[in-house]
C-alpha atoms as a PDB file:
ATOM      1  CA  UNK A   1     279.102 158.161  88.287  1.00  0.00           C
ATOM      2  CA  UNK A   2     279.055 159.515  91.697  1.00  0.00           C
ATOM      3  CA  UNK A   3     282.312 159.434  92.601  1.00  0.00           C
ATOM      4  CA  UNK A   4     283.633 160.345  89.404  1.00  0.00           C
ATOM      5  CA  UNK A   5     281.868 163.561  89.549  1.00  0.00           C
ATOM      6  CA  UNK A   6     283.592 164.242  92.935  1.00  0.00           C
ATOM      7  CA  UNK A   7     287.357 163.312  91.255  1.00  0.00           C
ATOM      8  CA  UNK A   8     286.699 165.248  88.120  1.00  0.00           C
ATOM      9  CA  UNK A   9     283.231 166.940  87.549  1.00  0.00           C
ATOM     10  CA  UNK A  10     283.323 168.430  83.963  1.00  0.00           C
ATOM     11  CA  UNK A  11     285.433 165.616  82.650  1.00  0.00           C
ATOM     12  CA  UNK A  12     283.582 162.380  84.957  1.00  0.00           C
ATOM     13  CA  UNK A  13     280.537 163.872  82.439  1.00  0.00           C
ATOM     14  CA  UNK A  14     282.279 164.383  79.345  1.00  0.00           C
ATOM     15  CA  UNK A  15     283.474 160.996  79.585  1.00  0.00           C
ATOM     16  CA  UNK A  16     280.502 159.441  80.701  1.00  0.00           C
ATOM     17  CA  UNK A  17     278.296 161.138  77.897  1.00  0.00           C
ATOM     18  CA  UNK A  18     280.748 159.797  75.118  1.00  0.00           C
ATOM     19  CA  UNK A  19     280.476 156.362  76.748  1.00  0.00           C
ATOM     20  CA  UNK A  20     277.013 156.113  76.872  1.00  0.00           C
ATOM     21  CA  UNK A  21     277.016 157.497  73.224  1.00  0.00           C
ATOM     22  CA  UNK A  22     278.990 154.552  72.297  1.00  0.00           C
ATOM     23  CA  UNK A  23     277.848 151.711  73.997  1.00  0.00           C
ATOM     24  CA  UNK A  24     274.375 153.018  72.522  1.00  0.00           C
ATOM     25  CA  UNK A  25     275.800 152.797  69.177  1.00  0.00           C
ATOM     26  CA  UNK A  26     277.409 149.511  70.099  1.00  0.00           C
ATOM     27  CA  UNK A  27     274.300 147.503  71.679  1.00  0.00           C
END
């Protein structure tokens, strides 16, 4: 996540919050 943060930091977390939402739903 690290270096998305430093490309994009509000949407590197946006993203990474809705994948972590769904591969928590998925698994």
């Amino acid at each position: 996540t690290g270096f998305n943060l430093k490309k994009r930091p509000t949407m590197a977390m946006c993203n990474n919050t809705k994948i972590s939402v769904q591969r928590k739903a998925t698994d």
